[in-house]
N, C-alpha and C. Protein backbone atom coordinates (compact mmCIF):
# COMPACT_ATOMS: atom_id res chain seq x y z
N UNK A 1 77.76 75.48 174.14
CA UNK A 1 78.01 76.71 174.85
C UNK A 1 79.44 76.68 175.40
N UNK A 2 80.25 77.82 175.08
CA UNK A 2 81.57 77.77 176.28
C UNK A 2 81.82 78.64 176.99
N UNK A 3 82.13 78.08 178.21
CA UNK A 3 82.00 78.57 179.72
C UNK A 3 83.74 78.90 180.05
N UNK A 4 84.49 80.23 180.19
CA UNK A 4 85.47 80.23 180.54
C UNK A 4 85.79 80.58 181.82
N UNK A 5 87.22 80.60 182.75
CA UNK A 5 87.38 80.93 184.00
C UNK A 5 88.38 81.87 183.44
N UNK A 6 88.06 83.02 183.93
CA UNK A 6 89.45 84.11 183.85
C UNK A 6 89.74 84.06 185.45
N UNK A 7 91.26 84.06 185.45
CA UNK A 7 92.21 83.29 187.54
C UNK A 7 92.97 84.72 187.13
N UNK A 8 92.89 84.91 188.61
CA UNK A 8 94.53 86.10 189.08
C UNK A 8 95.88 85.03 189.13
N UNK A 9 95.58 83.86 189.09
CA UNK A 9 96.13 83.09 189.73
C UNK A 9 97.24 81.90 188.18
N UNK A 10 98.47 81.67 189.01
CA UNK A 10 99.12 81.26 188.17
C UNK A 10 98.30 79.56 187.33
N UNK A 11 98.63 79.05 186.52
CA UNK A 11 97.60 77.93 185.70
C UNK A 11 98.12 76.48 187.04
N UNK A 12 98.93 76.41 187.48
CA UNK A 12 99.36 75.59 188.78
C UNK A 12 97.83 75.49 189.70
N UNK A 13 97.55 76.54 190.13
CA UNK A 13 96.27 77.12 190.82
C UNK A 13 95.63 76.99 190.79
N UNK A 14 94.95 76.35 189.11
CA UNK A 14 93.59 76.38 188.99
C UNK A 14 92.82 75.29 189.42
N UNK A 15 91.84 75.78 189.80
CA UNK A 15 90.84 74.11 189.80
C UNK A 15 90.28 73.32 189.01
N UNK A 16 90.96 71.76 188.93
CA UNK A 16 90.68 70.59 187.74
C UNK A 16 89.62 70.36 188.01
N UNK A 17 88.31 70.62 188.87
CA UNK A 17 86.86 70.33 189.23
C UNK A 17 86.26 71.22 188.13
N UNK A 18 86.59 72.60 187.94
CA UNK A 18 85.99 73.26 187.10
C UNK A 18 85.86 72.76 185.54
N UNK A 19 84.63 72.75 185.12
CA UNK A 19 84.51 72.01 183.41
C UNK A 19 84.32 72.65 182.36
N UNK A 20 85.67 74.04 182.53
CA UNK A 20 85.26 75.14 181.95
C UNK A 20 85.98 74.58 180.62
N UNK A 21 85.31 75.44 179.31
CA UNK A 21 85.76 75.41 177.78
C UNK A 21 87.44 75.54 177.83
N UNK A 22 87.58 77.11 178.53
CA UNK A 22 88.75 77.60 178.26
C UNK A 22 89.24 77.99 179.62
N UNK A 23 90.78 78.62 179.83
CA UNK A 23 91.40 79.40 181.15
C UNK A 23 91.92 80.16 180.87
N UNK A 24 91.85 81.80 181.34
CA UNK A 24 92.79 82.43 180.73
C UNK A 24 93.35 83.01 181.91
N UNK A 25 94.30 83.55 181.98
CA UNK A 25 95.22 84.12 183.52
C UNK A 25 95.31 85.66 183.09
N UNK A 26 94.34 85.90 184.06
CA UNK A 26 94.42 88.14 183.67
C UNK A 26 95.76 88.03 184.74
N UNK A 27 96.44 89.64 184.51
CA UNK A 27 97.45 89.77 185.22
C UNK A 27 96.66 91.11 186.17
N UNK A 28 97.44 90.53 187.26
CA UNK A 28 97.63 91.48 188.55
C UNK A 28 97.01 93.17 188.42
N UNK A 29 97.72 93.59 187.26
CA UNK A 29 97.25 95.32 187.05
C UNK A 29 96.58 95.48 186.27
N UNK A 30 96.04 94.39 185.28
CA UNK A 30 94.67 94.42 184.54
C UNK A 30 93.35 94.22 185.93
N UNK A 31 93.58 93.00 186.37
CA UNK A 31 92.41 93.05 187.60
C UNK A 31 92.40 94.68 188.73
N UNK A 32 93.32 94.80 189.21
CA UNK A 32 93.27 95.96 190.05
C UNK A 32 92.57 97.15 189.15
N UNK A 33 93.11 97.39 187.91
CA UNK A 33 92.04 98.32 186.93
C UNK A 33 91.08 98.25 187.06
N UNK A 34 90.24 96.97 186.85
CA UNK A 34 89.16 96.82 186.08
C UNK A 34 88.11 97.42 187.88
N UNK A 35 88.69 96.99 189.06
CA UNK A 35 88.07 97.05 189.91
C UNK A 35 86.81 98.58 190.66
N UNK A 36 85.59 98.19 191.08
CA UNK A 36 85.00 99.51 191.35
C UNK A 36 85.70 100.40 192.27
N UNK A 37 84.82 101.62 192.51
CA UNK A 37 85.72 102.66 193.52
C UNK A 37 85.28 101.96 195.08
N UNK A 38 85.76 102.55 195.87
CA UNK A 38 85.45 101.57 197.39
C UNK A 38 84.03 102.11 197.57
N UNK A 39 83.13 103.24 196.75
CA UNK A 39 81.84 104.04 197.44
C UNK A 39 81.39 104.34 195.96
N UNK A 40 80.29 103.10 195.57
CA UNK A 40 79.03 103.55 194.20
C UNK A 40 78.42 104.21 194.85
N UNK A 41 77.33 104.76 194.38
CA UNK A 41 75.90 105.83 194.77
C UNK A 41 74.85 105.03 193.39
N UNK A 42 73.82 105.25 194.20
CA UNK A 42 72.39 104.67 193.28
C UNK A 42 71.50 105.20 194.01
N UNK A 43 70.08 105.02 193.44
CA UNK A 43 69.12 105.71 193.84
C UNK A 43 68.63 105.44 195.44
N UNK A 44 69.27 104.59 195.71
CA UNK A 44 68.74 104.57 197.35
C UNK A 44 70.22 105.16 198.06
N UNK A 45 70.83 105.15 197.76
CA UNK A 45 72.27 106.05 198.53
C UNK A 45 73.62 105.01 197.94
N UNK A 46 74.42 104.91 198.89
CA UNK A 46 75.66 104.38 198.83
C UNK A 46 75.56 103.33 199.14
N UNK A 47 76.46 102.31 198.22
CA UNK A 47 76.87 101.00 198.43
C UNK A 47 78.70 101.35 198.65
N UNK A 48 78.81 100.69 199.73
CA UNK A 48 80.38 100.24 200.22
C UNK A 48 81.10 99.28 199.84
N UNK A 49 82.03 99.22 199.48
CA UNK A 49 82.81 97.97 198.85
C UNK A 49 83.42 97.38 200.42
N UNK A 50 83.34 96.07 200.66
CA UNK A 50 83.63 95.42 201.97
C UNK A 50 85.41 95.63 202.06
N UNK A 51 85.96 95.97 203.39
CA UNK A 51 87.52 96.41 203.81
C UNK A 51 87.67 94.54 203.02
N UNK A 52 87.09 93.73 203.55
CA UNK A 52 88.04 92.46 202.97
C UNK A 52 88.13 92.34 201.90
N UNK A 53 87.90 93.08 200.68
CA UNK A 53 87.64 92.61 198.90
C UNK A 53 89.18 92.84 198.52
């Protein structure tokens, strides 16, 4: 099986504890894209995205 870590973070950064297959480094405005809106809705009402994320 291979287990990868995708980091915001430069390859300096990463953690040698992790016993992942592969590392790949997304950049800065790929992550901010990919991210939800600060307010989903589902069948019980609204979920909030936390001010610290």
């Amino acid at each position: 099986m291979s287990v990868g870590v995708i980091n915001p973070h430069p390859p300096e950064h990463r953690s040698r504890d992790l016993q992942a297959t592969f590392f790949k480094q997304i950049r800065q405005g790929a992550l901010r894209a990919s991210q939800f809106p600060l307010v989903l809705n589902d069948a019980t009402g609204e979920i909030h995205k936390p001010a610290s994320w």
